[in-house]
Protein backbone atom coordinates (compact mmCIF):
# COMPACT_ATOMS: atom_id res chain seq x y z
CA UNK A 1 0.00 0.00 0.00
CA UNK A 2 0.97 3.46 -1.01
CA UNK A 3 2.27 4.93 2.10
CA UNK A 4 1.43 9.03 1.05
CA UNK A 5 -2.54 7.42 0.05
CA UNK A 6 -2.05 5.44 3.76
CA UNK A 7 -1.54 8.66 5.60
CA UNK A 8 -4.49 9.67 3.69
CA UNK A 9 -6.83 7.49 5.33
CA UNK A 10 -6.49 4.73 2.27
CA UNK A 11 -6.82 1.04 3.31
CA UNK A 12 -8.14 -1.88 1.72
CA UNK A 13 -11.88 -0.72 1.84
CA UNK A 14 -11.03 1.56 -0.72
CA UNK A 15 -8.55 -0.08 -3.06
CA UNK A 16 -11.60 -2.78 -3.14
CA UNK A 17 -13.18 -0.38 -4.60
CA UNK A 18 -10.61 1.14 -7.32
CA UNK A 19 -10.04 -1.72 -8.30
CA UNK A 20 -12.39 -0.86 -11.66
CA UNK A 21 -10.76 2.78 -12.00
CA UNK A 22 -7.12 2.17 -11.63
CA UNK A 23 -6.32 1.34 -15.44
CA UNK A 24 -6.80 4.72 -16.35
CA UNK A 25 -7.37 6.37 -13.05
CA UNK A 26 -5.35 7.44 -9.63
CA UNK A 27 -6.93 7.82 -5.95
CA UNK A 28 -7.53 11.21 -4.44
CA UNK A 29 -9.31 12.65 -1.43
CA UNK A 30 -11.46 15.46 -1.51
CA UNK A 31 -10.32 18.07 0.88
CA UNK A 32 -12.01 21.23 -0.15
CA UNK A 33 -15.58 21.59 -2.24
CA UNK A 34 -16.72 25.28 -3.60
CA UNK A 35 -18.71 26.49 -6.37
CA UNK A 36 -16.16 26.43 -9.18
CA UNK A 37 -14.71 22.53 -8.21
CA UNK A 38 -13.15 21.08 -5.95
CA UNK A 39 -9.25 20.12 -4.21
CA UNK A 40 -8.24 16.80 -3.29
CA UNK A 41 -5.20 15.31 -2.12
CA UNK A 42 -2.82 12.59 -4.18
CA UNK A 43 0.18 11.02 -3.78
CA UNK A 44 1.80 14.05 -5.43
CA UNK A 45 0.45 16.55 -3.03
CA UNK A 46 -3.02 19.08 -2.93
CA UNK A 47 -4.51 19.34 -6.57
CA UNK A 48 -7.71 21.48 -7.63
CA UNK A 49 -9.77 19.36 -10.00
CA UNK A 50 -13.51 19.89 -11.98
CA UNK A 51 -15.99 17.46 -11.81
CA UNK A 52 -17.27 15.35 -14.98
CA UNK A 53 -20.09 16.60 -17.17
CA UNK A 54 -21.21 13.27 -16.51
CA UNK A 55 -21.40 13.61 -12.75
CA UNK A 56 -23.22 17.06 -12.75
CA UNK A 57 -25.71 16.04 -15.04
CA UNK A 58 -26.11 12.97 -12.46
CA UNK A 59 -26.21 15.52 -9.67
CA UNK A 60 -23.32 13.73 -7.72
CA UNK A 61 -21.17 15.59 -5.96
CA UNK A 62 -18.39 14.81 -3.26
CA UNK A 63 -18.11 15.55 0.14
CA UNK A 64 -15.25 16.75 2.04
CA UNK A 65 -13.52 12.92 3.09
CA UNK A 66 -14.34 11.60 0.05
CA UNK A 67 -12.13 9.08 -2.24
CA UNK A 68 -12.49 9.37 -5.94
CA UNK A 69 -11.28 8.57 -9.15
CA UNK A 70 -9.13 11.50 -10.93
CA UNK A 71 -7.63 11.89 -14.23
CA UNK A 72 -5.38 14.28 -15.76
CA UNK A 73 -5.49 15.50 -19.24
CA UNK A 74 -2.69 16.82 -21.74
CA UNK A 75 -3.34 20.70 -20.33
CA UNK A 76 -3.17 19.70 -16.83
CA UNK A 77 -6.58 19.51 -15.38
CA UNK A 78 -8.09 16.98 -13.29
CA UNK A 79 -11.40 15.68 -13.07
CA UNK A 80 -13.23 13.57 -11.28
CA UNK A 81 -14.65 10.69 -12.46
CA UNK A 82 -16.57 8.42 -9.85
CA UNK A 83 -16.63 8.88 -5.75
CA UNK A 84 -15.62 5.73 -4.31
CA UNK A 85 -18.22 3.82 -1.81
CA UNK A 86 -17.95 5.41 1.33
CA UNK A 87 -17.54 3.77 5.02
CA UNK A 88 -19.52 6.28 6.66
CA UNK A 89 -20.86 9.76 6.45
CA UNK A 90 -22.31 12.05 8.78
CA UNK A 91 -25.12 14.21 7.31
CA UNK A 92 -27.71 16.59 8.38
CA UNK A 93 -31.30 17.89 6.74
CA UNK A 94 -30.44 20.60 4.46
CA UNK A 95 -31.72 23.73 5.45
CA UNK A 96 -32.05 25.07 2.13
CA UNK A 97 -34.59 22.53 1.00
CA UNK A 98 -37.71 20.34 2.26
CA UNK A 99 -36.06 16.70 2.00
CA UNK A 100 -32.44 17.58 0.66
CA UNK A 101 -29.58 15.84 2.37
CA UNK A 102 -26.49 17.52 3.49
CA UNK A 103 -23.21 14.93 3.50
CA UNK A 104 -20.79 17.25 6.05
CA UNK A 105 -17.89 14.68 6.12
CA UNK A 106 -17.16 11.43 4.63
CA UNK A 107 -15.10 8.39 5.65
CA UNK A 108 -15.33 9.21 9.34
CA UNK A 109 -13.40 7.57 12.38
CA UNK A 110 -13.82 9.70 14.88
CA UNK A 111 -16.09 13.02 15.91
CA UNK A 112 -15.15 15.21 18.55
CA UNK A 113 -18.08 17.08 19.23
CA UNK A 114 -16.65 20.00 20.49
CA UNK A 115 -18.70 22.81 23.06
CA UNK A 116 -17.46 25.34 25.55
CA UNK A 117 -17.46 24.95 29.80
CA UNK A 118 -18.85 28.36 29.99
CA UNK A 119 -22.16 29.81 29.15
CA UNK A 120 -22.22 27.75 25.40
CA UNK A 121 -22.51 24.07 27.74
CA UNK A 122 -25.98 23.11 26.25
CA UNK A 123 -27.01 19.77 26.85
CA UNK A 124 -29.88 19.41 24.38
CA UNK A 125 -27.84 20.27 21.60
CA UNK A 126 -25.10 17.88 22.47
CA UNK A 127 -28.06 15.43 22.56
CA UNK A 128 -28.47 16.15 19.01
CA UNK A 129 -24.68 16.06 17.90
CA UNK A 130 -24.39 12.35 19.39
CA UNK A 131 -27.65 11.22 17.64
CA UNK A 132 -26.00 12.34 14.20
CA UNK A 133 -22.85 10.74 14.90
CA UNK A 134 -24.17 7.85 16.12
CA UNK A 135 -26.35 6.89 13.53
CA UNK A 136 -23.30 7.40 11.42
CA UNK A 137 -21.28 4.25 12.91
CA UNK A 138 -18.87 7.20 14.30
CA UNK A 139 -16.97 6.87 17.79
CA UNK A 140 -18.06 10.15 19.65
CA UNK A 141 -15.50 11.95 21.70
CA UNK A 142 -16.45 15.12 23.83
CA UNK A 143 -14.60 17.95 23.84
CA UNK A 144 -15.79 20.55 26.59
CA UNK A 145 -13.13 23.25 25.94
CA UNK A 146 -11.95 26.29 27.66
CA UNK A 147 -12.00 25.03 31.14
CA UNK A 148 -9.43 27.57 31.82
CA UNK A 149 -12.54 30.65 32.29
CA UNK A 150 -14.91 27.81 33.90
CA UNK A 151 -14.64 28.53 37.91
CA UNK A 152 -16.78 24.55 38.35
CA UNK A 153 -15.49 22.19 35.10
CA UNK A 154 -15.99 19.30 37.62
CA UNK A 155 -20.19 20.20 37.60
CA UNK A 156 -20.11 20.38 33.84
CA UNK A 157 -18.51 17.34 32.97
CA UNK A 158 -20.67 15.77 35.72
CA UNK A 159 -23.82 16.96 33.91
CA UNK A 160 -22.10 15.99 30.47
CA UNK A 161 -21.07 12.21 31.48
CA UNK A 162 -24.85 11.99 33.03
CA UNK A 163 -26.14 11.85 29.60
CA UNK A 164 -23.40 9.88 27.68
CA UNK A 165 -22.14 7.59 29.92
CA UNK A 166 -20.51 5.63 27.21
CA UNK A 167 -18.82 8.14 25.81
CA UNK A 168 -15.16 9.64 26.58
CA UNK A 169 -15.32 12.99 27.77
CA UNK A 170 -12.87 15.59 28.05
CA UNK A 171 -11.91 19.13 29.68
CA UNK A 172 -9.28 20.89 28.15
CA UNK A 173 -8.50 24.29 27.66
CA UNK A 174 -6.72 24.40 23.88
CA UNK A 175 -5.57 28.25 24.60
CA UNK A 176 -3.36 27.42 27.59
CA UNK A 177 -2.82 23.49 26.52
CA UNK A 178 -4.41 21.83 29.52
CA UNK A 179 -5.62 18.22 28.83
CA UNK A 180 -4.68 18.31 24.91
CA UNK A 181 -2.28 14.93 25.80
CA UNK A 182 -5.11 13.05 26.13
CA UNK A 183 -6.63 13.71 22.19
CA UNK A 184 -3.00 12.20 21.32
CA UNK A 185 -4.66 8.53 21.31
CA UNK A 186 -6.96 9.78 18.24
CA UNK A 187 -4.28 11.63 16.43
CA UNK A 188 -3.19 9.19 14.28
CA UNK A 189 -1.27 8.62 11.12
CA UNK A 190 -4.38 7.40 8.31
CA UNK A 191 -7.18 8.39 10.85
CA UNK A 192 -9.49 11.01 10.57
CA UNK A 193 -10.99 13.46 13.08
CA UNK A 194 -13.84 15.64 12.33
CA UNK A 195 -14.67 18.52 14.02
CA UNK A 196 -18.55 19.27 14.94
CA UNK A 197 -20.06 22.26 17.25
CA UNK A 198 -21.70 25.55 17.24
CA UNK A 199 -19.13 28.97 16.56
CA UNK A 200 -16.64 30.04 18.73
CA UNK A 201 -16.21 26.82 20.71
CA UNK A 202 -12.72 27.27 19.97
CA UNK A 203 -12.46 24.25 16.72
CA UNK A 204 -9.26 26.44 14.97
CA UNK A 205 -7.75 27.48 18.36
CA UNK A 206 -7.62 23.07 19.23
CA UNK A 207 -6.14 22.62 15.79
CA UNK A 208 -3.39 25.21 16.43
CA UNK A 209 -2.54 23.30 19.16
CA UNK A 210 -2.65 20.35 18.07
CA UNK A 211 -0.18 21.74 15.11
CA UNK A 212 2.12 23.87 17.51
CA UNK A 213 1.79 26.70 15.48
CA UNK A 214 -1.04 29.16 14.39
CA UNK A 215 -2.51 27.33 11.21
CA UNK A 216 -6.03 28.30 11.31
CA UNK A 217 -7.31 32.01 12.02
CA UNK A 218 -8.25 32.39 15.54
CA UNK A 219 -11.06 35.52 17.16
CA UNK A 220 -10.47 36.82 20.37
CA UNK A 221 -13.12 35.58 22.95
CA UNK A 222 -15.91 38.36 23.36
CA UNK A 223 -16.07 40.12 27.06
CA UNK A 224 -20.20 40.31 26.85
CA UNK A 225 -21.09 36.46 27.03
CA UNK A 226 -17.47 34.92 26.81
CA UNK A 227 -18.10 33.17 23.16
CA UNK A 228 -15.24 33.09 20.47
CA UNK A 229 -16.10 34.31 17.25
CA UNK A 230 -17.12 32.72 14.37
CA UNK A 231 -13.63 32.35 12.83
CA UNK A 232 -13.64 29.40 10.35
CA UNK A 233 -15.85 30.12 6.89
CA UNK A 234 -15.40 26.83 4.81
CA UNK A 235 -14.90 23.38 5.33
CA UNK A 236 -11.61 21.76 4.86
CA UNK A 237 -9.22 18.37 5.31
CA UNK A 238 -6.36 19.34 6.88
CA UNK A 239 -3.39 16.94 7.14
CA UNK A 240 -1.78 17.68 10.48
CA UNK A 241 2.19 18.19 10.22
CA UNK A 242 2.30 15.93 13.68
CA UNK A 243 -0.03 12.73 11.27
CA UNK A 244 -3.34 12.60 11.50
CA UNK A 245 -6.41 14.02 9.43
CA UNK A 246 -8.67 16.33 10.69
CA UNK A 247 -11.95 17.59 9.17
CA UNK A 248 -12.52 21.30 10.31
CA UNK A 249 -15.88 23.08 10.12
CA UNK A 250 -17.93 26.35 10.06
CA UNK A 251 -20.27 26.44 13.77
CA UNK A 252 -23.41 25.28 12.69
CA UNK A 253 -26.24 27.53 13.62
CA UNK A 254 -28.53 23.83 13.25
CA UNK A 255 -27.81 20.38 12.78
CA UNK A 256 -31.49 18.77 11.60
CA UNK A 257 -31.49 15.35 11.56
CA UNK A 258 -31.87 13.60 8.91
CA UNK A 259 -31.56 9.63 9.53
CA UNK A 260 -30.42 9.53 13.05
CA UNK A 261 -33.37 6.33 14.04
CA UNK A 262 -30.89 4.43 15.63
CA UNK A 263 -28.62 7.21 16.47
CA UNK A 264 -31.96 8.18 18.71
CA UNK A 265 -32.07 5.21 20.28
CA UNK A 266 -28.50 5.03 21.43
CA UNK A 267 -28.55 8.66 22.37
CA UNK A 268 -31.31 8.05 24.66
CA UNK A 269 -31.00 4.33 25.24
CA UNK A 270 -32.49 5.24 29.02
CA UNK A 271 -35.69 6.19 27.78
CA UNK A 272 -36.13 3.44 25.20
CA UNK A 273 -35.21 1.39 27.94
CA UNK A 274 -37.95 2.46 30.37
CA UNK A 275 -40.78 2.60 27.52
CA UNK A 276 -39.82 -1.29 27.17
CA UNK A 277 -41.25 -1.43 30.85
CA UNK A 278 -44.16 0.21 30.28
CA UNK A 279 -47.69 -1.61 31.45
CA UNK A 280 -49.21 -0.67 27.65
CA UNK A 281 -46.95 -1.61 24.40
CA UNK A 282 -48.35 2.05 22.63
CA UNK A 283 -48.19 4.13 25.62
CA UNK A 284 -47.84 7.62 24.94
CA UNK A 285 -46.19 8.62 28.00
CA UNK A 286 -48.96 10.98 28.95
CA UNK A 287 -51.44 9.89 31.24
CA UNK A 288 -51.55 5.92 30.87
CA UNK A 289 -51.45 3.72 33.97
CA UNK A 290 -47.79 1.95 34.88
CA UNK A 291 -45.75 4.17 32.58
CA UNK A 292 -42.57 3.83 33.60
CA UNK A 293 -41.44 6.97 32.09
CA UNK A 294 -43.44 9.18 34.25
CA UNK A 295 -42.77 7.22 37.10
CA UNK A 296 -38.71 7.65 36.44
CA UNK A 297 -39.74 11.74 36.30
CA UNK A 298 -41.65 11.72 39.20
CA UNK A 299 -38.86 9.63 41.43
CA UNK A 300 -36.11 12.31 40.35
CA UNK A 301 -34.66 9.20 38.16
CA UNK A 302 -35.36 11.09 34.92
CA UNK A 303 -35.12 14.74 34.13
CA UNK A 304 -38.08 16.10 32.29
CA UNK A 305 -36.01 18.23 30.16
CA UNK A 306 -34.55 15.24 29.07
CA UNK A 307 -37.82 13.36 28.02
CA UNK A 308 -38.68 16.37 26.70
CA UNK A 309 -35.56 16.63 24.12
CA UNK A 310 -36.17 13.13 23.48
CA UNK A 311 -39.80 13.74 21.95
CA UNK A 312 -38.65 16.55 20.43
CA UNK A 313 -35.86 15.14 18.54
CA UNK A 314 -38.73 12.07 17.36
CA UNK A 315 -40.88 14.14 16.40
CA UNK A 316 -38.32 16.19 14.15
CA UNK A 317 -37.44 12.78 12.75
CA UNK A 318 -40.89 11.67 11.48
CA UNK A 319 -41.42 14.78 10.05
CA UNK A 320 -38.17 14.43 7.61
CA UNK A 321 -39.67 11.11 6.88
CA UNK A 322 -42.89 11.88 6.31
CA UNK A 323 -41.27 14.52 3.88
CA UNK A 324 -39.12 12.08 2.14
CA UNK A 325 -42.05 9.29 2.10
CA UNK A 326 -45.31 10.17 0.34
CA UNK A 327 -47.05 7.19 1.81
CA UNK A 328 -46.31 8.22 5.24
CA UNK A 329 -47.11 11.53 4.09
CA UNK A 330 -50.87 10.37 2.61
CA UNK A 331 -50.99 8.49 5.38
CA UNK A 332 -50.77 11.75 7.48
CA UNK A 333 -53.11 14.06 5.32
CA UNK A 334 -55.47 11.50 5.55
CA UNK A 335 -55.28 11.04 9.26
CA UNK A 336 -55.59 14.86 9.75
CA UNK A 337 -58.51 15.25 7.29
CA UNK A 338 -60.32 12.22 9.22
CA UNK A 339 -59.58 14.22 12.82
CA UNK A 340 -61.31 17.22 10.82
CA UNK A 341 -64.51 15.43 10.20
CA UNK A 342 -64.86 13.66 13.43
CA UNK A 343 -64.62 17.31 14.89
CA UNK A 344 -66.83 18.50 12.48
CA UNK A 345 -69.39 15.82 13.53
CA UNK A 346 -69.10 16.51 16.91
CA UNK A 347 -69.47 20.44 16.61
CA UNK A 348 -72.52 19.31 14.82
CA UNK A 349 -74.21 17.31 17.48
CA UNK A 350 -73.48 20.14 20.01
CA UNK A 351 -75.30 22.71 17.93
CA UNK A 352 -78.06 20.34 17.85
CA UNK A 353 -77.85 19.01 21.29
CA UNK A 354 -77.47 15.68 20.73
């Protein structure tokens, strides 16, 4: 095996794969995507390349972590041919349309969900990260940075590790260098990182440390509610100088799931778990007899916030499915348009005192 494509993140999953393209073709990863093409690393270095006709007129595109097949043609431009299969992805509804997909980072083997000690610590959105990455057959690693300006980190990563228990957690503080030996075990030659979490969490400021030196642009923290700002503007592959690969990232204002079932049920595998006890198989969790659920809440064993986030994130789910499915969505229309007669029919009998 090619040792530059190894440090890459190559390995037999891939060259499996190639195997079709590699008459006329040569690996590459994509480590930049933009509006006029893309960049993508080789065994000769960083290269900017188009993508085929063909592919555009398919309406496949790479992501940022992709493998594909390049060629190079008598005036020096590359294009891309085919995107290899990938091993994983991590996506998220596209904002921009009603059932589009968003692929943020491809071939995946790690995600450090990244959030700050101080007043950015939100719970329910780190709920959401670990769904996403879950579902994505992507370790999760937190990152709860800056514990430097944090006068309690011990009460935050308590509240943290309370819900993801099965998931490492770290305090650092990337500005002064505090904790960063531990991340070492995941900075690895061939292995990629990506970065996830809202702006100013301090993503660019870790990867300057990690580096040594000052490779990605870093804001000064604001004074008024202690938040970096948003620094980073595009999404990128960065090959670290020390080994290692990691995927940086813009803050995202929202992650929206979009295929995060099972990334749900891991996420919250304490809920699921008391539902399973619950006296009725469809309980609703409301106001049914021997549900566990409100039992846990009632006995201090289950935050309600908690539940709460748990519904919500469901519900957000269906929705995206019933979006993407037009049964489920008939299904729904006619549900609703039933609920409308039944309440027509009962306004009716009240009018006439029936």
């Amino acid at each position: 095996m090619d040792l530059v494509l190894k440090k890459l993140g190559w390995n037999p999953f891939f060259g499996r794969s190639f195997k079709e393209y590699a008459a006329s073709y040569e690996p590459g990863r994509i480590s930049n995507v933009n509006k006029s093409g893309c960049k993508a690393y080789t065994k000769s270095g960083e290269i900017r390349a188009r993508i085929s006709g063909r592919q555009r007129q398919n309406g496949i595109y790479p992501a940022i972590g992709d493998w594909v097949a390049l060629s190079k043609d008598s005036s020096g431009t590359n294009t891309i041919h085919a995107i290899l299969p990938r091993k994983n992805k991590i996506s998220r509804k596209d904002a921009g349309r009603a059932t589009g997909e968003q692929v943020i980072a491809a071939n995946i083997d790690v995600a450090f969900i990244m959030t700050s000690l101080n007043r950015d610590l939100n719970l329910r959105r780190l709920e959401r990260y670990l769904a996403v990455v879950k579902q994505s057959d992507v370790d999760p690693v937190i990152i709860l940075n800056k514990s430097d300006i944090c006068a309690d980190p011990d009460s935050g990563i308590g509240d943290v590790k309370a819900i993801a228990p099965d998931v490492p957690v770290y305090a650092i503080s990337a500005t002064e260098g505090a904790g960063m030996d531990a991340l070492s075990q995941y900075i690895q030659d061939g292995k990629t990182v990506v970065l996830l979490g809202s702006s100013g969490v301090g993503k660019s400021t870790l990867i300057n440390a990690l580096e040594g030196f000052e490779r990605q642009k870093v804001s000064e923290i604001r004074e008024d509610d202690s938040r970096g700002r948003h620094t980073t503007t595009v999404r990128e592959l960065i090959m670290l100088d020390r080994g290692g690969i990691i995927i940086d990232n813009p803050g995202m204002r929202e992650l929206q799931l979009w295929d995060a079932g099972a990334g749900l049920q891991s996420t919250f595998q304490d809920i699921e778990e008391l539902a399973a006890q619950c006296k009725f198989s469809d309980c609703r969790h409301e106001t049914e007899p021997g549900c566990m659920i409100k039992i846990a809440i009632e006995e201090g064993k289950l935050s309600q916030v908690r539940f709460d986030s748990y519904v919500k994130l469901q519900r957000e789910l269906l929705a995206v499915e019933r979006k993407k499915n037009p049964e489920l969505q008939a299904a729904e229309r006619k549900k609703w348009r039933k609920l409308g007669h039944l309440a027509d029919e009962i306004r009716d009998r009240k009018e006439r005192g029936i």
